[in-house]
Protein backbone atom coordinates (compact mmCIF):
# COMPACT_ATOMS: atom_id res chain seq x y z
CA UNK A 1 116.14 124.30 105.75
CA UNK A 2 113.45 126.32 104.58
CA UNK A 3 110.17 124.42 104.28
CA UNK A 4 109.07 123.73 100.66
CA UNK A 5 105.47 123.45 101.88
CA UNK A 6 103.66 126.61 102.13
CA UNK A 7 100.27 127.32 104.56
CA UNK A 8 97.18 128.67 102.95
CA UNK A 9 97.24 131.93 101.86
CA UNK A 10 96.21 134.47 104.43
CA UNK A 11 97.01 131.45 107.25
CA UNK A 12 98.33 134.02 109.59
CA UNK A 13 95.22 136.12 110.02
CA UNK A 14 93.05 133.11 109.79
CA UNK A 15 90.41 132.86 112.79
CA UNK A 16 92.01 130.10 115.53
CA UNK A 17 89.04 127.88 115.26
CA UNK A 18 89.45 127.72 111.26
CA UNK A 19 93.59 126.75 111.74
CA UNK A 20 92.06 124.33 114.28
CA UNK A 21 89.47 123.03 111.96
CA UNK A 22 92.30 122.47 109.11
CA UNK A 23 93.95 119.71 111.22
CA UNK A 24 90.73 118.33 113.51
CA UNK A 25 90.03 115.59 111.62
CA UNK A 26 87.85 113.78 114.70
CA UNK A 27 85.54 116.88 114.63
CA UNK A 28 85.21 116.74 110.41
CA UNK A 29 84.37 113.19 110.13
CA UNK A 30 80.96 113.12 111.49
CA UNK A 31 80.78 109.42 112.70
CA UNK A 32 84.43 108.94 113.44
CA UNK A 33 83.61 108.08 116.91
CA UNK A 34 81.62 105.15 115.66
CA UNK A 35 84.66 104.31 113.41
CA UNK A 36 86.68 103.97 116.51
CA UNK A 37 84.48 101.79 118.71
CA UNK A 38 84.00 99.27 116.09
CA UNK A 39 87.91 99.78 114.93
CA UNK A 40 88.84 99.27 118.50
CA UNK A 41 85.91 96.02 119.31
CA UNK A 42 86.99 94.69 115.81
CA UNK A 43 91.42 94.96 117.51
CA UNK A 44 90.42 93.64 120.77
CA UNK A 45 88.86 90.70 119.38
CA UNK A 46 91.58 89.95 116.79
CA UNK A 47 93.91 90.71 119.49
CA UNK A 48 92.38 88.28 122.19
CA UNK A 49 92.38 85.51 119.21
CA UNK A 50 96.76 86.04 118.81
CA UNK A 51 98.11 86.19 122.35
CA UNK A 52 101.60 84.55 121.72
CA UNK A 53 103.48 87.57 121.19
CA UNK A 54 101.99 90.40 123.24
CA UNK A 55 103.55 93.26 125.35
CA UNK A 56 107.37 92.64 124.83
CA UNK A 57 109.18 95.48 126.25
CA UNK A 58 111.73 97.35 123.92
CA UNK A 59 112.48 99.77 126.75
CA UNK A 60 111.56 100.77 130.14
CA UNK A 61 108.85 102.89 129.90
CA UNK A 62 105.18 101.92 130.26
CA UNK A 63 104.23 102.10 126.81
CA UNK A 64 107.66 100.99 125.16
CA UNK A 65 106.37 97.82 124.41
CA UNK A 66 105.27 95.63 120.91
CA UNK A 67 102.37 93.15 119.62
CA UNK A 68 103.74 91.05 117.24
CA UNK A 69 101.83 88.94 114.99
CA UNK A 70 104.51 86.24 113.13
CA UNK A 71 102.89 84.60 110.13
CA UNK A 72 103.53 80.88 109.22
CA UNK A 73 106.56 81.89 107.11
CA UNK A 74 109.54 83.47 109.19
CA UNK A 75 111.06 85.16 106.47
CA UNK A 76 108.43 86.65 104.84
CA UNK A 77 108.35 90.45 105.41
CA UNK A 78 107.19 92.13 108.59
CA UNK A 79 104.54 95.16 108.27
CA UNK A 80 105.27 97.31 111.17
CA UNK A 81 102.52 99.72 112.02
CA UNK A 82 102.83 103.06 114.33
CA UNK A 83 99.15 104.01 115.23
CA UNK A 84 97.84 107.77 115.36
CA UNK A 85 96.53 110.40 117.08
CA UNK A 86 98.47 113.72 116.99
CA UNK A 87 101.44 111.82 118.79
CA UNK A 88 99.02 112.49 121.82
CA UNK A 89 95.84 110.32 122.13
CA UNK A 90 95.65 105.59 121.66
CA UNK A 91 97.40 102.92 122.14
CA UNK A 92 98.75 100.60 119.88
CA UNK A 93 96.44 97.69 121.40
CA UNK A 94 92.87 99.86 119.72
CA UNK A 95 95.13 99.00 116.50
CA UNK A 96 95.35 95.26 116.48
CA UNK A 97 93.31 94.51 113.63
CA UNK A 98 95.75 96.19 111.41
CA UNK A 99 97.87 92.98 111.11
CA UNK A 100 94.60 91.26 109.87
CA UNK A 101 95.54 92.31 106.09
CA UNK A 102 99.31 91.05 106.58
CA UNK A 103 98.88 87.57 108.05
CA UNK A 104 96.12 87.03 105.18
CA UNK A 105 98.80 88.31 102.72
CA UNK A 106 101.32 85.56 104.65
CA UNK A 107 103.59 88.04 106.04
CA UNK A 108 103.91 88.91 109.64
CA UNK A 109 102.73 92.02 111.59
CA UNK A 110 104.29 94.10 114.50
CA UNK A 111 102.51 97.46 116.15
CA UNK A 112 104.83 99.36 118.76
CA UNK A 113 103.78 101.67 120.96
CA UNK A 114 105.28 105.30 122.31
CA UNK A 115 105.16 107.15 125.26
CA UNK A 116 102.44 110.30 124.47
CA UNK A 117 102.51 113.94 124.76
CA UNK A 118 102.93 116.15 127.12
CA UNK A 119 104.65 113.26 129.07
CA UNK A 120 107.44 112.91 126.05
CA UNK A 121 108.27 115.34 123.63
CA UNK A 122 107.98 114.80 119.70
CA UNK A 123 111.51 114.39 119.40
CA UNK A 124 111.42 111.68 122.28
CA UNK A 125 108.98 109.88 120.56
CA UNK A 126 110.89 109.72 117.50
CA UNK A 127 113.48 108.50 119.33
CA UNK A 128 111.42 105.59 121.04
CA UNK A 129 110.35 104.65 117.46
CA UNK A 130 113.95 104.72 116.21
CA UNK A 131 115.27 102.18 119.37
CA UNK A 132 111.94 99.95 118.72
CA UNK A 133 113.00 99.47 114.99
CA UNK A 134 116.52 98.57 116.72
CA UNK A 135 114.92 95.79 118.77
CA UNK A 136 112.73 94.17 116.33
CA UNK A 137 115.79 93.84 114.07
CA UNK A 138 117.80 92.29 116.98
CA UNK A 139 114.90 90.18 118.70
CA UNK A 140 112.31 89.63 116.02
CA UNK A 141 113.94 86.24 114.68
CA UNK A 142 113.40 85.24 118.58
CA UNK A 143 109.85 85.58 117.73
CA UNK A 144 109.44 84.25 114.08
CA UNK A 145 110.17 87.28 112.35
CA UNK A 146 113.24 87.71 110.70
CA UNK A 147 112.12 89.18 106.59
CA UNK A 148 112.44 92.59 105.19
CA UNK A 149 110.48 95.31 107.48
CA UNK A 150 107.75 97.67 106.09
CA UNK A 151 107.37 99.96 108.39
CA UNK A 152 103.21 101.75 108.18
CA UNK A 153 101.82 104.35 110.02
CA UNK A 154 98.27 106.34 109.80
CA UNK A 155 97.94 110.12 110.92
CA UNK A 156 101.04 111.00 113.29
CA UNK A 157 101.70 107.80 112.71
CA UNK A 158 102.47 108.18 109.08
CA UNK A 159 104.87 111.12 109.96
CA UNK A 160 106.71 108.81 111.85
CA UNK A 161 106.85 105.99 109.28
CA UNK A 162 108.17 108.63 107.25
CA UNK A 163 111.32 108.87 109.66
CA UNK A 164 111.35 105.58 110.56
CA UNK A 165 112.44 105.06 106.64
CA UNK A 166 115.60 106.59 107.47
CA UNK A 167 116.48 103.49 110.28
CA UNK A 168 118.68 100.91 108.69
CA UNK A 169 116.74 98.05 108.97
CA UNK A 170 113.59 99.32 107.12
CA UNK A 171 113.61 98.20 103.55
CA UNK A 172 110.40 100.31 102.85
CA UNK A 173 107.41 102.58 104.51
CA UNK A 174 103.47 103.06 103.59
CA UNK A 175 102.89 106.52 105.19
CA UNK A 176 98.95 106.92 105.42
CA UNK A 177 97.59 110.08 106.31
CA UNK A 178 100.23 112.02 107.73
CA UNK A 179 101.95 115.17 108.81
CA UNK A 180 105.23 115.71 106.95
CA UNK A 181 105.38 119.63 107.39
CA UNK A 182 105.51 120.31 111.58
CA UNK A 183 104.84 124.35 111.40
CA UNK A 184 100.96 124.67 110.84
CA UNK A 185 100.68 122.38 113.63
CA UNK A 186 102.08 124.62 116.18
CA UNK A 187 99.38 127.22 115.06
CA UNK A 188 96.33 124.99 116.15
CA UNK A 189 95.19 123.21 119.44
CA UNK A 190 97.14 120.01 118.76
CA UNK A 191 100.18 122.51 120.24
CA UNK A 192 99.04 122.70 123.85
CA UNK A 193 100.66 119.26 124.43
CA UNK A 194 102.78 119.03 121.83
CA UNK A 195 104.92 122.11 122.42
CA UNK A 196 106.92 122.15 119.37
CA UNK A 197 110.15 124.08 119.30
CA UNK A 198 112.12 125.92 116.44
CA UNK A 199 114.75 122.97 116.39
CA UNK A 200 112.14 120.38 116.49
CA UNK A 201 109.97 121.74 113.64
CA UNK A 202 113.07 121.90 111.42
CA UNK A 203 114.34 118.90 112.14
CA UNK A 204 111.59 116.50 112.41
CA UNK A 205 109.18 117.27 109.44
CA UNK A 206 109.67 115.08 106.54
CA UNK A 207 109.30 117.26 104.26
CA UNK A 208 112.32 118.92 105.39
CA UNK A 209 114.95 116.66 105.71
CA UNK A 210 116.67 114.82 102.84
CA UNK A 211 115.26 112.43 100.87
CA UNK A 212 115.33 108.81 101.45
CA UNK A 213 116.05 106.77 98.75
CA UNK A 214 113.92 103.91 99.71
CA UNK A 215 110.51 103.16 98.46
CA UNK A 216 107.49 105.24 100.06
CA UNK A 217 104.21 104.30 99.17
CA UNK A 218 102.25 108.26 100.25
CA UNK A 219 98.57 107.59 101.22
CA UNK A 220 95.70 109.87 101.60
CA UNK A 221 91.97 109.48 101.37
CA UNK A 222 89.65 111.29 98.79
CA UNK A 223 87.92 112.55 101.52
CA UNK A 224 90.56 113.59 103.63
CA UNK A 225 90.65 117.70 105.24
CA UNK A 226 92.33 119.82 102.32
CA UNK A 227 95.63 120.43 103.85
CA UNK A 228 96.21 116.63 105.16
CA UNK A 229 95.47 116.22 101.19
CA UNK A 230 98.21 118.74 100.42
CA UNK A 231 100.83 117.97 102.42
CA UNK A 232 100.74 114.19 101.10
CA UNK A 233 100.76 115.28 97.49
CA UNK A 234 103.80 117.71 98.34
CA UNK A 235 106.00 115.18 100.12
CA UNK A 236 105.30 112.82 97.52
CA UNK A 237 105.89 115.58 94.56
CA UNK A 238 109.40 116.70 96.83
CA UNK A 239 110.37 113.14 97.12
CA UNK A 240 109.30 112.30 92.94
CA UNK A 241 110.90 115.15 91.47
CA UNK A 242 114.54 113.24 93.58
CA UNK A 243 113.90 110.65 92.02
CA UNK A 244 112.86 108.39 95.04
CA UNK A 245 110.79 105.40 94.75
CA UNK A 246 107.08 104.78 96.14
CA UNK A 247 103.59 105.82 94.53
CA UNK A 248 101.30 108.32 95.21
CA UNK A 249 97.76 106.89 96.74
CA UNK A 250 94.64 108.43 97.05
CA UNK A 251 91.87 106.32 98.22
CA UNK A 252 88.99 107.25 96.79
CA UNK A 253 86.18 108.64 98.69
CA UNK A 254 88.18 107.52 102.25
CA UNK A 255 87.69 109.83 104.92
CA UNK A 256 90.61 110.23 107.56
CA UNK A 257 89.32 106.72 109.69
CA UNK A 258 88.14 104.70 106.87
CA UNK A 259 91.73 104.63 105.03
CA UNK A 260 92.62 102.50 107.51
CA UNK A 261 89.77 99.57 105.87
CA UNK A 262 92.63 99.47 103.00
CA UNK A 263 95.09 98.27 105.16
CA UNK A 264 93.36 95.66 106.90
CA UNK A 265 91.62 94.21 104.40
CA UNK A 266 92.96 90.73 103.37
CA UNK A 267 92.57 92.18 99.92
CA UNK A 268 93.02 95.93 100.73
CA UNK A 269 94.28 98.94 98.37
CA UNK A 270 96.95 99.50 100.96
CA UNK A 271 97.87 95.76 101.26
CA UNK A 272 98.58 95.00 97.82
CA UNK A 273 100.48 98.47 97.22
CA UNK A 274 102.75 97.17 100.53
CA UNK A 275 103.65 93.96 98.39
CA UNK A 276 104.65 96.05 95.53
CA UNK A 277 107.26 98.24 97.11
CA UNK A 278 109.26 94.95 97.74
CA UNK A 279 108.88 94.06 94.11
């Protein structure tokens, strides 16, 4: 279908540096790499502290693998998080510290990884996410978890959580950040790896495909880039005007890395808006 969400005006004759600038949010955020290192210390320590339920394999290749985090209660719900970074770039380990806000909240955590581009394709990756989703739901209640899944994601993760919505066993998503409209992104540098294709552009962008009748909590910080801002507020608006459950949530003042603080948080923005989807 024909995408609903429109570039900028004059996007075609804009400068490549300025297309690239519209989706670089590492080189906008002037201390992001500070927010990584401590985001990263802050998952290796939290990660070091929970070692019961590391590296299970969901597949064969090197990343196809989960951390799960099972709280006291094995059928409370599970937040599942996808990490970020243009489907190209971390790991879901530099993540860990994500399933801080769930434990505190007494449900249990799970982060899967993917295989990255160029190595796998977007639609592969999709696909890895899809058959991960298909093994927690078969082997999670090996492992303590066996409640309702709310699948997360931040950044490219977030435009997966938004598919992910579609699997079966997801009763819910929190989509932080995200890319729910693929064409743009072919325009800038994030395509060198990425490669996008026709098919893949049509068929994989949220924003495109029909809507899913399942609550979707749409995230974005204050201080976001503008068109990370936009797309948010028109999947949400596509998804509203269907009549499909979830809020709209802007984060006041949150920049593309510290969004993420409302997740983790024992008493996070993000947290308590994951609890109300299942209300």
């Amino acid at each position: 279908m024909t995408s609903p969400y429109a570039p900028p005006e004059g996007w075609s004759s804009w400068p490549q540096k300025q297309r690239d600038d519209a989706y670089n949010n590492t080189d906008m955020v002037p201390d992001s790499a500070q927010q990584v290192a401590a985001r990263n210390a802050a998952s290796a320590t939290f990660r070091a502290a929970h070692t019961g339920h590391l590296d299970l394999a969901y597949g064969e290749a090197e990343r196809e693998k989960w951390d799960l985090f099972p709280g006291a209660d094995a059928g409370a719900p599970c937040l599942v998080f996808i990490h970020g970074g243009y489907w190209q770039r971390n790991r879901r380990e530099d993540f860990a510290i994500l399933a801080q806000g769930a434990l505190a909240m007494g449900w249990s955590a799970a982060l899967p990884g993917y295989t990255l581009a160029p190595e796998a394709s977007l639609t592969a990756i999709t696909w890895q996410i899809s058959r991960a989703l298909d093994w927690l739901a078969a082997e999670g209640p090996q492992h303590g978890i066996v409640g309702p899944i709310v699948v997360s994601g931040w950044s490219a993760g977030g435009h997966l959580a938004a598919l992910a919505a579609e699997h079966p066993a997801v009763t819910a998503a929190v989509a932080m950040s995200g890319i729910y409209e693929l064409g743009p992104i072919r325009d800038t540098y994030l395509n060198a790896k990425l490669a996008l294709t026709d098919a893949e552009i049509a068929d994989l962008s949220p924003i495109r495909r029909p809507v899913v009748q399942k609550p979707i909590a749409v995230v974005y910080g204050g201080a976001e880039l503008p068109e990370l801002r936009r797309q948010s507020r028109v999947f949400h608006r596509l998804r509203a005007e269907a009549q499909a459950p979830g809020p709209l949530i802007p984060i006041p003042g949150a920049d593309h890395f510290r969004v993420l603080e409302s997740l983790w948080s024992p008493d996070g923005a993000l947290t308590r808006a994951a609890a109300e989807l299942l209300r």
